[in-house]
Protein backbone atom coordinates (compact mmCIF):
# COMPACT_ATOMS: atom_id res chain seq x y z
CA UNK A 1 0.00 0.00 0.00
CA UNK A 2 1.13 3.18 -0.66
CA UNK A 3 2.44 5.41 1.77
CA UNK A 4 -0.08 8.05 3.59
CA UNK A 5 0.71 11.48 2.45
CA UNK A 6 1.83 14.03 4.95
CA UNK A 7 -0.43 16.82 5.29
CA UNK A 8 -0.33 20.04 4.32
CA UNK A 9 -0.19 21.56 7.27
CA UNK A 10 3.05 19.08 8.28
CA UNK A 11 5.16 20.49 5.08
CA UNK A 12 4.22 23.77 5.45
CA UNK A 13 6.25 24.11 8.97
CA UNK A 14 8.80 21.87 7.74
CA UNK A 15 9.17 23.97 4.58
CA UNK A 16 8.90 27.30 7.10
CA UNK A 17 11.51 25.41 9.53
CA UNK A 18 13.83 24.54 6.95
CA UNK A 19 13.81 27.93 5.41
CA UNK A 20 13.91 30.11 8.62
CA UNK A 21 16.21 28.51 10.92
CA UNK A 22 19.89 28.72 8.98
CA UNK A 23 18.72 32.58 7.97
CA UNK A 24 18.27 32.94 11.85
CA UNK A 25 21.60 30.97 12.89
CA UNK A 26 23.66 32.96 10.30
CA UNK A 27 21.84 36.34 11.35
CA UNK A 28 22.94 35.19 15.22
CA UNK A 29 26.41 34.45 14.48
CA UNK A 30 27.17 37.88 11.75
CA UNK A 31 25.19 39.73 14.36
CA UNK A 32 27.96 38.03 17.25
CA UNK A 33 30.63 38.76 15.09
CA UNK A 34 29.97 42.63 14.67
CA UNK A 35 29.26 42.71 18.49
CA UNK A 36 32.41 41.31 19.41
CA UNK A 37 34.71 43.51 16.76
CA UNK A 38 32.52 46.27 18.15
CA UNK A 39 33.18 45.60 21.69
CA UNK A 40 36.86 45.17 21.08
CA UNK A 41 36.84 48.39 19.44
CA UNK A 42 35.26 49.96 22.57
CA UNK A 43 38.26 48.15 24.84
CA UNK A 44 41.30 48.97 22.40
CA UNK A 45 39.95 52.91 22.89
CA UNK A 46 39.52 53.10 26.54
CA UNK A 47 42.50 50.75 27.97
CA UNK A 48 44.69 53.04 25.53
CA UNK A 49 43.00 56.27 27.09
CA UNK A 50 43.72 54.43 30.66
CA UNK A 51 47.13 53.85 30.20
CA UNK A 52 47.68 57.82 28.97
CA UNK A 53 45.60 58.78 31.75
CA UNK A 54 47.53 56.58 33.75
CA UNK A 55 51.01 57.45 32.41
CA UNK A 56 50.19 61.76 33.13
CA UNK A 57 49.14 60.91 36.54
CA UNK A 58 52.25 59.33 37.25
CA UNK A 59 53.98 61.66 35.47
CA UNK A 60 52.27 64.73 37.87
CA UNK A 61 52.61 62.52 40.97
CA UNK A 62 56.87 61.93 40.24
CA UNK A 63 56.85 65.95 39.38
CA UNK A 64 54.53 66.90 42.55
CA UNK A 65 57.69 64.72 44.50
CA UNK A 66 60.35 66.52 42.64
CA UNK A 67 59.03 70.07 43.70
CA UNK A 68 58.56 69.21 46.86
CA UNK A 69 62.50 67.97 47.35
CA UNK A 70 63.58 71.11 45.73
CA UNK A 71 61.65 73.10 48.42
CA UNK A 72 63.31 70.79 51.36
CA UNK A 73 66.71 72.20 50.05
CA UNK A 74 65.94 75.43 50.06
CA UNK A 75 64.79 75.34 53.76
CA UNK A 76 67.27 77.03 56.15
CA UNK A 77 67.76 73.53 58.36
CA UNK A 78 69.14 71.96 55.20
CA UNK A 79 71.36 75.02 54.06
CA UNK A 80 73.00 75.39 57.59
CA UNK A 81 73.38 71.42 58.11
CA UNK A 82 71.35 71.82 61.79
CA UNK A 83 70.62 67.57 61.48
CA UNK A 84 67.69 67.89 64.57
CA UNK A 85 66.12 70.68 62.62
CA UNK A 86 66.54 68.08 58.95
CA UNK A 87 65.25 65.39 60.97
CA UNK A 88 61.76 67.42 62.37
CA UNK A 89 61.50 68.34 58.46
CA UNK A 90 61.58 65.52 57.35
CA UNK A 91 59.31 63.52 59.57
CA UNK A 92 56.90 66.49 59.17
CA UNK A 93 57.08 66.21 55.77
CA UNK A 94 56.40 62.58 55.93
CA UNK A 95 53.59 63.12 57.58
CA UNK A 96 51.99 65.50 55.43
CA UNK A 97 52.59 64.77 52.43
CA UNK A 98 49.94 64.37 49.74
CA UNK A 99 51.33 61.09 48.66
CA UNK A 100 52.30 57.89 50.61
CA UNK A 101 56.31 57.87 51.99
CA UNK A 102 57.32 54.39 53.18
CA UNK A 103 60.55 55.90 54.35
CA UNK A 104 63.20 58.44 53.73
CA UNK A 105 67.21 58.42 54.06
CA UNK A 106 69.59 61.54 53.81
CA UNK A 107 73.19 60.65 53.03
CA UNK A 108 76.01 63.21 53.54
CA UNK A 109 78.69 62.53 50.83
CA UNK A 110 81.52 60.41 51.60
CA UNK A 111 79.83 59.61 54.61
CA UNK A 112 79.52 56.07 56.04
CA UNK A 113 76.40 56.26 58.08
CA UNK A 114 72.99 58.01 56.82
CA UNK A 115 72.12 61.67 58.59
CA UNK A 116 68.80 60.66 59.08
CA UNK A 117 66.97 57.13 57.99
CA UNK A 118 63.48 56.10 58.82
CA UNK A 119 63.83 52.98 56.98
CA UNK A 120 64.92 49.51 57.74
CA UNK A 121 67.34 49.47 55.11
CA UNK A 122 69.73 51.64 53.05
CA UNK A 123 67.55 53.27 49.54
CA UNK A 124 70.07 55.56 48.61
CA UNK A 125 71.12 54.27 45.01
CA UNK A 126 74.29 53.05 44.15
CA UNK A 127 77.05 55.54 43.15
CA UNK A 128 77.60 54.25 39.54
CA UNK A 129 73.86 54.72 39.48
CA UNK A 130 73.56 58.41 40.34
CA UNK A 131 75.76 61.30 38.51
CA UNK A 132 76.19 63.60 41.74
CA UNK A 133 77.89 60.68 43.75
CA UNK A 134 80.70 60.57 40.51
CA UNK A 135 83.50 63.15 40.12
CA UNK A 136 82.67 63.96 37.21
CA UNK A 137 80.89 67.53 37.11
CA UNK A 138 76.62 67.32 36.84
CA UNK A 139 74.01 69.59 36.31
CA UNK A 140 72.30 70.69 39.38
CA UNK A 141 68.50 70.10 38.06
CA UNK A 142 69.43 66.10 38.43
CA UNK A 143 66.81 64.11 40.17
CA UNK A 144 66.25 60.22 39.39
CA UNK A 145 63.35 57.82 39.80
CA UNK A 146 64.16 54.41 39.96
CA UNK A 147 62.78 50.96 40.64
CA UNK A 148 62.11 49.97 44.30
CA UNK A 149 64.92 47.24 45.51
CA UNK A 150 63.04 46.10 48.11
CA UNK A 151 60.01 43.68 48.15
CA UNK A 152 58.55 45.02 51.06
CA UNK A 153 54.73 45.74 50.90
CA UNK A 154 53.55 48.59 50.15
CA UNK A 155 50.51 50.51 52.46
CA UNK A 156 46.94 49.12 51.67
CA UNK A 157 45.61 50.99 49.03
CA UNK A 158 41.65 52.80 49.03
CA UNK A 159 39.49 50.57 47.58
CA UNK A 160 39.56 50.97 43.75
CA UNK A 161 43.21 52.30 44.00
CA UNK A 162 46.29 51.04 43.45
CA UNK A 163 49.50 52.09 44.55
CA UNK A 164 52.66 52.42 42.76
CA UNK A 165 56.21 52.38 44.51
CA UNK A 166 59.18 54.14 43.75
CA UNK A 167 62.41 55.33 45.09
CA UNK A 168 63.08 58.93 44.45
CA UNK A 169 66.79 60.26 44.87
CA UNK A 170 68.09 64.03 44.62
CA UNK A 171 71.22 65.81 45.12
CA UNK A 172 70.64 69.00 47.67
CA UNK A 173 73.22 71.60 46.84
CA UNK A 174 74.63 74.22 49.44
CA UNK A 175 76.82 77.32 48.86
CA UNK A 176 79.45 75.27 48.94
CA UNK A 177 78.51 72.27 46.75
CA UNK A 178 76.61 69.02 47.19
CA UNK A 179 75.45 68.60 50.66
CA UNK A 180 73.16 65.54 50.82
CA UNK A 181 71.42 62.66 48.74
CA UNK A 182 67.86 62.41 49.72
CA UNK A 183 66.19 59.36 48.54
CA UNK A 184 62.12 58.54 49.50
CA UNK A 185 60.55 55.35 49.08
CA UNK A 186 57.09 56.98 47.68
CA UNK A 187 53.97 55.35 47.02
CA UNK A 188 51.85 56.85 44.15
CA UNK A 189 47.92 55.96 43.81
CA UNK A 190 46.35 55.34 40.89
CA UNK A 191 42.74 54.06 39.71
CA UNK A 192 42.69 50.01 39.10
CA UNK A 193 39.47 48.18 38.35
CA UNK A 194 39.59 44.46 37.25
CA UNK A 195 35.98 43.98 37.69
CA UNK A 196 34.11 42.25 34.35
CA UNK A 197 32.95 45.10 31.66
CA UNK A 198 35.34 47.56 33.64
CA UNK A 199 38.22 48.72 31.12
CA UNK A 200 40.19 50.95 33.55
CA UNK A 201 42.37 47.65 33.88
CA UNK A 202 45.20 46.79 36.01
CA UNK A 203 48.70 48.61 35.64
CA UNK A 204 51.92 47.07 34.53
CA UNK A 205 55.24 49.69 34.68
CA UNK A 206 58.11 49.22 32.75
CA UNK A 207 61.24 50.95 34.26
CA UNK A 208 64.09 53.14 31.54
CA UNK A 209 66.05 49.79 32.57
CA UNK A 210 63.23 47.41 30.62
CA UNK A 211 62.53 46.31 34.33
CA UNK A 212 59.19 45.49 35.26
CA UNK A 213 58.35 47.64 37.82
CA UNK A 214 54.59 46.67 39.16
CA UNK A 215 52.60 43.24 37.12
CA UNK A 216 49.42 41.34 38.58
CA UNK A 217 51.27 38.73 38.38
CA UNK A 218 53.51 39.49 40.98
CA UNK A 219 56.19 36.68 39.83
CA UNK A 220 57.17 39.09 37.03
CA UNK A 221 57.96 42.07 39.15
CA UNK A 222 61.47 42.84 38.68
CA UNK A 223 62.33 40.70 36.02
CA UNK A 224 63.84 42.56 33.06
CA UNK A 225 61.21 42.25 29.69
CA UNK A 226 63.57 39.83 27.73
CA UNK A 227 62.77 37.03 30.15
CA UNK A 228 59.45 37.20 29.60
CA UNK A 229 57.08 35.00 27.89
CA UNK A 230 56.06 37.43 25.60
CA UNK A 231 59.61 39.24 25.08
CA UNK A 232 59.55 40.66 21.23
CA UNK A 233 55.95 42.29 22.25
CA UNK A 234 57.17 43.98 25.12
CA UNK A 235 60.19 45.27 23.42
CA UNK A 236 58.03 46.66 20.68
CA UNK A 237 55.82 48.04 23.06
CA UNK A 238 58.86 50.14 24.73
CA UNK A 239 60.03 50.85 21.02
CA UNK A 240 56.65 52.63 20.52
CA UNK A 241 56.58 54.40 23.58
CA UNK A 242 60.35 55.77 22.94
CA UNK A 243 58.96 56.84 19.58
CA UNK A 244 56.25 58.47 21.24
CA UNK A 245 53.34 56.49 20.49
CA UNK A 246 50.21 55.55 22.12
CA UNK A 247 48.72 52.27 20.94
CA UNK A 248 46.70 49.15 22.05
CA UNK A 249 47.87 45.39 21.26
CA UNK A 250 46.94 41.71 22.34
CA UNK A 251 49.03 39.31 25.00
CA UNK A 252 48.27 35.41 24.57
CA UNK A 253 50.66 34.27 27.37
CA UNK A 254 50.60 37.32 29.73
CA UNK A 255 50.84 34.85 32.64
CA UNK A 256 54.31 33.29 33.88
CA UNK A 257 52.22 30.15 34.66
CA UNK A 258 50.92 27.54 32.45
CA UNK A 259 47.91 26.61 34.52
CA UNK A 260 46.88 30.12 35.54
CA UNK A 261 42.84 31.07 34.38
CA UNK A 262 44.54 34.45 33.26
CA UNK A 263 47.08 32.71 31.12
CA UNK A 264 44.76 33.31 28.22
CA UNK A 265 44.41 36.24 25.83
CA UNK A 266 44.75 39.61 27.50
CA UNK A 267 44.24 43.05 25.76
CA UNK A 268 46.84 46.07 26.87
CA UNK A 269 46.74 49.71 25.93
CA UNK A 270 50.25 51.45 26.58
CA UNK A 271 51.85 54.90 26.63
CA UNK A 272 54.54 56.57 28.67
CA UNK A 273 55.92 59.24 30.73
CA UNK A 274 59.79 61.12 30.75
CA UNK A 275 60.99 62.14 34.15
CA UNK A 276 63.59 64.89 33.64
CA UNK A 277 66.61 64.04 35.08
CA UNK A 278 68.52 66.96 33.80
CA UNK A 279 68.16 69.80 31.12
CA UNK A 280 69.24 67.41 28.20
CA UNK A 281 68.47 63.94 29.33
CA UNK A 282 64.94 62.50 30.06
CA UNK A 283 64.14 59.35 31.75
CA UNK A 284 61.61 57.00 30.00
CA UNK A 285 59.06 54.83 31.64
CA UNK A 286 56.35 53.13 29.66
CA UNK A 287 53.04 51.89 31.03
CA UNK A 288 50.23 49.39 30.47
CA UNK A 289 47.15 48.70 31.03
CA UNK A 290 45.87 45.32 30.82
CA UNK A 291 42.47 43.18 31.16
CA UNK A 292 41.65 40.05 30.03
CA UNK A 293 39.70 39.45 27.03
CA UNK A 294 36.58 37.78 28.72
CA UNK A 295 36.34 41.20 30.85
CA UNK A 296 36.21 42.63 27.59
CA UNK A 297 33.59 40.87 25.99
CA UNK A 298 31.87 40.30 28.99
CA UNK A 299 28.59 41.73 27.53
CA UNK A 300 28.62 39.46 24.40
CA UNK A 301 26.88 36.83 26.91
CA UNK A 302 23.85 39.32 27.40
CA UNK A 303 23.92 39.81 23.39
CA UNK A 304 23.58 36.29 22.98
CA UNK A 305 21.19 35.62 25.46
CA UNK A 306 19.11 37.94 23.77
CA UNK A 307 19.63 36.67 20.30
CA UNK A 308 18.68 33.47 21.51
CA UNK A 309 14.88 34.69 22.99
CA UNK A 310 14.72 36.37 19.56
CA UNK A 311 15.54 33.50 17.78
CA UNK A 312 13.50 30.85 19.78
CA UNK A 313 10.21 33.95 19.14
CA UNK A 314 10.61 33.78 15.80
CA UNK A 315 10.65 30.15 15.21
CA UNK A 316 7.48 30.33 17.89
CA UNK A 317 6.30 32.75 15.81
CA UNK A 318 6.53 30.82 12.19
CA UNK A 319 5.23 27.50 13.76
CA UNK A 320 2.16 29.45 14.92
CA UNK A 321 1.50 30.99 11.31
CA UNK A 322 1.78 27.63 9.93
CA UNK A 323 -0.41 25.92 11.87
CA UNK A 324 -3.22 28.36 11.96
């Protein structure tokens, strides 16, 4: 006997069906597609505006520091050598200042113990590091930034803050030449936000040295950038930045460790800052700011999820038509 035929009604919503469904998948996944470029679009603009906003707050915080040493030299204390009347100062100043001080240390030249030190441990830099501690003959505007060589912790930061350590060292000059090296152990805040859809990102600092200053992956800090994973990116990254450009790239092993969840894809916008350490030479740093890419494109979830509804209304839709 011959088969029963199907009914009309039966290949009319398998002919709807059949015709609806692939236009509505492809629609889905184009309409992904332009959400996602479009999203990563939106985080390659403001991580690149957060790392220049990042770099000219640094950049006014490390100046704020240097006019504020300048103005300690010029007190009469420091000009007559009076070391009770250095020491109030610069507790005072410690104190008060609008920035956090972990410690400060003032070195006489030649000297074998510090004037005053409020630290644990020495911070004045190295002698082959600084010009003013050579004999050869420096300009007086010198004033250097460097890394911090300690590992100690730095003071809790406000809550959406982070805070940024360096050690700041200056030459204070008296009538009758250099008098001290003051060095501070400073503590800079700046906004940090690693929460999902948030693209003020976390903060990575590369020292003039290629030294990685600050990393939230705190394994990394203080290792120079050729020993990392992603060496040739973070060298072109500094080559940008000494060529004065702000720009926006895409780290697939950001992570030291294999097994970490933020070994994946992360997205960094970078620019830079000079610190003047004389009238003819600058000092460059260079800083990131980094998120990973499913912070990025945490809202494509929500697009699909809505996509989805639509799709599954349609179909609804269609079925409904064909059977009535």
């Amino acid at each position: 006997m011959a088969n029963r035929p199907h009914s009309f009604r039966r290949n009319l919503l398998v002919k709807i069906l059949l015709f609806t469904l692939p236009i509505l998948v492809m629609g889905q996944w184009f309409a992904l597609r332009k959400a996602r470029t479009s999203l990563l679009e939106t985080a390659r603009q403001n991580l690149t505006s957060s790392a220049i906003r990042k770099a000219d707050e640094l950049k006014t915080g490390i100046g704020s520091v240097e006019a504020n040493m300048d103005l300690l030299a010029q007190t009469s204390a420091f000009q007559s050598g009076d070391v009770s009347g250095i020491e109030n100062i610069l507790r005072e100043f410690e104190e008060d200042a609008p920035y956090d001080i972990s410690c400060v240390e003032l070195v006489a030249p030649l000297a074998d113990e510090a004037t005053v030190n409020t630290c644990d441990r020495t911070i004045v830099p190295d002698a082959k590091q600084v010009p003013w501690l050579q004999t050869k003959p420096v300009e007086k505007s010198d004033f250097y930034v460097f890394s911090p060589g300690s590992s100690a912790p730095a003071p809790s930061p406000a809550p959406g803050r982070a805070l940024i350590k360096f050690v700041v060292a200056s030459p204070l000059y008296g009538t009758d030449g250099l008098l001290y090296t003051l060095a501070m152990e400073v503590c800079i805040s700046q906004l940090q936000d690693i929460d999902d859809q948030s693209l003020v990102g976390e903060t990575v600092i590369i020292d003039p040295n290629e030294i990685v200053v600050t990393h939230p992956d705190p394994t990394q800090v203080g290792q120079k950038i050729s020993a990392l994973r992603e060496a040739e990116k973070f060298a072109s990254i500094v080559g940008s930045v000494a060529a004065e450009q702000d720009d926006f790239i895409h780290l697939f092993r950001f992570s030291s460790q294999e097994d970490d969840q933020n070994s994946g894809e992360w997205l960094a916008g970078y620019s830079g800052f000079d610190v003047p350490v004389s009238r003819k030479q600058n000092s460059q740093w260079t800083v990131l700011t980094v998120t990973p890419i499913d912070h990025a494109l945490a809202g494509l979830s929500e697009i699909r999820s809505v996509l989805i509804m639509i799709t599954i209304g349609l179909v609804a839709a269609s079925s409904l038509v064909a059977i009535y």
